[in-house]
N, C-alpha and C. Protein backbone atom coordinates (compact mmCIF):
# COMPACT_ATOMS: atom_id res chain seq x y z
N UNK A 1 0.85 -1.18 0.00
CA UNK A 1 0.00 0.00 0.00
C UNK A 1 0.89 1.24 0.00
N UNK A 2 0.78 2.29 -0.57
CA UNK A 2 1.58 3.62 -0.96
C UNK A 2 0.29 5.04 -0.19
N UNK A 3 1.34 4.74 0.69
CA UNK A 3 0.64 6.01 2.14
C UNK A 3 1.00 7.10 1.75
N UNK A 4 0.27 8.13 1.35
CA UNK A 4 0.54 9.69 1.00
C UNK A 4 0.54 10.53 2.36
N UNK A 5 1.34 11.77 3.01
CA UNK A 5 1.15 12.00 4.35
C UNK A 5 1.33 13.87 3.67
N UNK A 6 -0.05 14.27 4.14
CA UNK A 6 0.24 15.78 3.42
C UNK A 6 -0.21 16.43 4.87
N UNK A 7 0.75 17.10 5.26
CA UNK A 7 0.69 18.19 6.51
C UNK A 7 -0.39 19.26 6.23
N UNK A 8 -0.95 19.68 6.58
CA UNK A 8 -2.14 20.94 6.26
C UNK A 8 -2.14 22.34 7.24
N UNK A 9 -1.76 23.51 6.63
CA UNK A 9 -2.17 24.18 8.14
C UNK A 9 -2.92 25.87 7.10
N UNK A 10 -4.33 25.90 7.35
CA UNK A 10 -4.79 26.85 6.69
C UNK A 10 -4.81 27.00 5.39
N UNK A 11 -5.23 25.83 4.42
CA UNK A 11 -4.98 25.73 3.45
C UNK A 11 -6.15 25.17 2.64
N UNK A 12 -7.22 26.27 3.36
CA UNK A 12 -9.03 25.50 2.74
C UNK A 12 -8.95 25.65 1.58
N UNK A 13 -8.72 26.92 0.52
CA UNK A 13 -8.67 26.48 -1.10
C UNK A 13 -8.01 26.12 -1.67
N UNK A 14 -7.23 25.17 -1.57
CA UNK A 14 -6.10 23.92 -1.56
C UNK A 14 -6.82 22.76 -1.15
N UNK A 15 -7.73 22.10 -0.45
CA UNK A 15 -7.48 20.89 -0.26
C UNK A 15 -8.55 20.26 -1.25
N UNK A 16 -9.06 20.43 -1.80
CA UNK A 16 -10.37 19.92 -2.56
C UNK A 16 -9.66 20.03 -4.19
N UNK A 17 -8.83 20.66 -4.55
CA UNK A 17 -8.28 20.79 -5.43
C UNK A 17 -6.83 19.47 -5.54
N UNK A 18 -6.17 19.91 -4.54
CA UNK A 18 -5.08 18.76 -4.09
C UNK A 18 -5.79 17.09 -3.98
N UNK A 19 -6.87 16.87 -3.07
CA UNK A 19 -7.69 16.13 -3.11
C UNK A 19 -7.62 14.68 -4.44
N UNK A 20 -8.14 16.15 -5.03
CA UNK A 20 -9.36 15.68 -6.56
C UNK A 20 -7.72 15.47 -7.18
N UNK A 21 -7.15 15.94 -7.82
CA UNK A 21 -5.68 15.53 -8.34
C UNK A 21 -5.13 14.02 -7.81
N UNK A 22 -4.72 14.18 -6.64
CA UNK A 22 -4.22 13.01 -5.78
C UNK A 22 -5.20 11.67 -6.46
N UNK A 23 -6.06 11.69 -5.94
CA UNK A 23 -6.76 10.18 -6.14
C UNK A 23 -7.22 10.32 -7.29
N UNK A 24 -7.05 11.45 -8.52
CA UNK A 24 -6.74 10.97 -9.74
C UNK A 24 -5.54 10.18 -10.57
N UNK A 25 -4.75 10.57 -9.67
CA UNK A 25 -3.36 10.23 -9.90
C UNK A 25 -2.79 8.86 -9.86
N UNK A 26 -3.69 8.51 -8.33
CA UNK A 26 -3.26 7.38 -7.33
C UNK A 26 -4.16 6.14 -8.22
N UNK A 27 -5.46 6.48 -8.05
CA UNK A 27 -6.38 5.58 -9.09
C UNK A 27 -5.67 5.00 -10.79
N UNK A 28 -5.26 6.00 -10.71
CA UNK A 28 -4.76 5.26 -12.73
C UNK A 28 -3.26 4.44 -12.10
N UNK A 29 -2.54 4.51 -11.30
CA UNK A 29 -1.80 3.78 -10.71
C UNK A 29 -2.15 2.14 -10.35
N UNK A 30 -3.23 1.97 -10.20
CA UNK A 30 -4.50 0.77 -9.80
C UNK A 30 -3.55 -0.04 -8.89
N UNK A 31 -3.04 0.61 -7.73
CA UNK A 31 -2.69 0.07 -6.56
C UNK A 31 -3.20 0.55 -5.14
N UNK A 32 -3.10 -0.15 -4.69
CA UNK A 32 -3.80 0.48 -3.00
C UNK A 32 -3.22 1.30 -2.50
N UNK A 33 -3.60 2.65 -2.07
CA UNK A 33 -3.33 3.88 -1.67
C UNK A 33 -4.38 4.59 -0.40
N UNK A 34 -3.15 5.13 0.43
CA UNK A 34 -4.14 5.56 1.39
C UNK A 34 -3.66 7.03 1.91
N UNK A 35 -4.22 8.13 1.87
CA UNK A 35 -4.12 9.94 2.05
C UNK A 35 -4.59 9.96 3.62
N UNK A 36 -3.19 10.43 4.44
CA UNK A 36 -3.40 10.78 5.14
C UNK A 36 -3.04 12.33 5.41
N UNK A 37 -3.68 13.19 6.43
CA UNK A 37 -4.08 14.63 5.83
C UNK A 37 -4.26 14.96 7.71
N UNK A 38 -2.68 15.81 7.71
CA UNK A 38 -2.49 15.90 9.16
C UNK A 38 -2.84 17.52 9.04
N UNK A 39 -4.09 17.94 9.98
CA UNK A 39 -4.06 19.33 10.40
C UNK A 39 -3.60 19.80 11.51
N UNK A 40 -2.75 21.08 11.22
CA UNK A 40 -1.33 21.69 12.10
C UNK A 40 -2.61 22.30 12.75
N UNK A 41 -3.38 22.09 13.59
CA UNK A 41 -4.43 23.48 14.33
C UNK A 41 -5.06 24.56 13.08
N UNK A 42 -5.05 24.32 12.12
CA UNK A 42 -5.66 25.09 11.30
C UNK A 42 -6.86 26.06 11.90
N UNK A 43 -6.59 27.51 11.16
CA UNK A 43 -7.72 28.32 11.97
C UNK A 43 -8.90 28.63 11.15
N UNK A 44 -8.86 27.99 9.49
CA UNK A 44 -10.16 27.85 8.46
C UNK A 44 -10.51 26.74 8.75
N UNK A 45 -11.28 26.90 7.70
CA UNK A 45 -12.19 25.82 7.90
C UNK A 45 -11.66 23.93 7.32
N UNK A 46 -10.34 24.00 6.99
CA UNK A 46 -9.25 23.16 6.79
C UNK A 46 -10.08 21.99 7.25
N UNK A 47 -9.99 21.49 8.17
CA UNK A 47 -10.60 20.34 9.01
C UNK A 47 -11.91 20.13 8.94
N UNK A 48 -12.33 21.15 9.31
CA UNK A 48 -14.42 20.87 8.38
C UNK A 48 -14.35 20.16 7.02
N UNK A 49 -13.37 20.77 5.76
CA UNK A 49 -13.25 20.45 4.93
C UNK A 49 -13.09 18.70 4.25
N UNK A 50 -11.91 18.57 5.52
CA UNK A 50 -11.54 17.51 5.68
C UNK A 50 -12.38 16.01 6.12
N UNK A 51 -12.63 16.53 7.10
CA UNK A 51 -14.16 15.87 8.18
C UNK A 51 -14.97 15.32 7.30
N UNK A 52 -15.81 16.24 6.01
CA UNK A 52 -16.37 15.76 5.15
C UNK A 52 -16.17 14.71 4.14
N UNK A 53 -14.55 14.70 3.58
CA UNK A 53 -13.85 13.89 3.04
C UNK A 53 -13.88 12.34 3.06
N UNK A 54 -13.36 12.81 4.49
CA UNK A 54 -13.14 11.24 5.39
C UNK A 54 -14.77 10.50 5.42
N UNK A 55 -15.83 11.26 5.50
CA UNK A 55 -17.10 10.11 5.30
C UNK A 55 -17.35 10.01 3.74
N UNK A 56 -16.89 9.91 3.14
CA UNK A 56 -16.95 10.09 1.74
C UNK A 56 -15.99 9.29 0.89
N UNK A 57 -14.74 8.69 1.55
CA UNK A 57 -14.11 8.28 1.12
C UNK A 57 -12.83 7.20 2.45
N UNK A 58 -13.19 6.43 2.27
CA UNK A 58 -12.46 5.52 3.16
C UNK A 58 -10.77 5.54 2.95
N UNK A 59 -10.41 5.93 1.91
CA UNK A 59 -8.77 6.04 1.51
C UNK A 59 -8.38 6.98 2.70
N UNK A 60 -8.92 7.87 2.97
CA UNK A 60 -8.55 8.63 3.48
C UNK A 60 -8.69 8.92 5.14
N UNK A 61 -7.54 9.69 5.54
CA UNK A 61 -7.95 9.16 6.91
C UNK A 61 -7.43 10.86 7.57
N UNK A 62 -7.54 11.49 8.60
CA UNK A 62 -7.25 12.94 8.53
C UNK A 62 -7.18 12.41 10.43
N UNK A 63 -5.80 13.50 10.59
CA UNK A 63 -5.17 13.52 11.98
C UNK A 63 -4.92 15.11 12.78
N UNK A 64 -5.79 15.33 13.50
CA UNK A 64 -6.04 17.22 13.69
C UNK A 64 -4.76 17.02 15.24
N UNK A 65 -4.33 18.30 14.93
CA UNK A 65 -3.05 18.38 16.17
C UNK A 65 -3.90 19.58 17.10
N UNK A 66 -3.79 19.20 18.26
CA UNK A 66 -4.67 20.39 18.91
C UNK A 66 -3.97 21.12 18.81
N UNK A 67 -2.68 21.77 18.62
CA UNK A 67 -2.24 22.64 18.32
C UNK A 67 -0.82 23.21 17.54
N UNK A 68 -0.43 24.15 16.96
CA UNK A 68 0.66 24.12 15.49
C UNK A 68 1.84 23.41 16.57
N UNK A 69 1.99 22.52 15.42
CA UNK A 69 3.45 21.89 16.16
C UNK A 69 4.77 22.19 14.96
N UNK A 70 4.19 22.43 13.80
CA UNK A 70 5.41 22.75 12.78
C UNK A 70 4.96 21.52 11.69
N UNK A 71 5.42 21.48 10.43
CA UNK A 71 5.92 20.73 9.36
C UNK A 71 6.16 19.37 9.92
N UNK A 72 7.32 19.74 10.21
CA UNK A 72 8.10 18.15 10.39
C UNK A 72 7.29 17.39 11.71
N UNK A 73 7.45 17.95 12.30
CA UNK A 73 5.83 17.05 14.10
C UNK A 73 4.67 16.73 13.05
N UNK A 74 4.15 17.25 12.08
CA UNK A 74 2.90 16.93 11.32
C UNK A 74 3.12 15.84 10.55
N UNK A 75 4.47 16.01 9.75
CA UNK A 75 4.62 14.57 8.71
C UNK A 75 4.92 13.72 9.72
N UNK A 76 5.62 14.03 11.16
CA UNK A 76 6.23 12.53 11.98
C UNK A 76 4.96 11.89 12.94
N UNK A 77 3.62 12.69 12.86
CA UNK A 77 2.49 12.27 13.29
C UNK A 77 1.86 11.09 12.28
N UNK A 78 1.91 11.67 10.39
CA UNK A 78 1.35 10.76 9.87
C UNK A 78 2.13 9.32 10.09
């Protein structure tokens, strides 16, 4: 399985776009893939965004940090 790990922090018109790309990408690949989608405390609506995702699509799995820990704490969470 090929685990994607994308850090997020305030980046609501970005993720639906990034999203829709990704598991276009991953799909013509026709291997098992799974998006995980770590939010740094985001202060949009980032995680709402996300929230919705995740019932919508089982690939995906989303990890909220109660609060900004940085880049690298976000990818070493996924």
């Amino acid at each position: 399985m090929i685990s994607l790990v994308i850090p997020i922090h305030n980046e609501e018109p970005s993720i639906l776009p990034l999203y829709d790309r990704l598991t276009s990408v991953m799909e013509r690949l026709q291997r098992p893939f799974e998006i995980i989608f770590i939010d740094d405390a985001s202060t949009d609506r980032s995680f709402d965004l996300l929230a919705n995702l995740v019932e919508t699509d089982a690939r995906l799995k989303v990890i909220r940090l109660r609060r900004s820990f940085g880049q690298t704490a976000a990818l070493s969470a996924g």
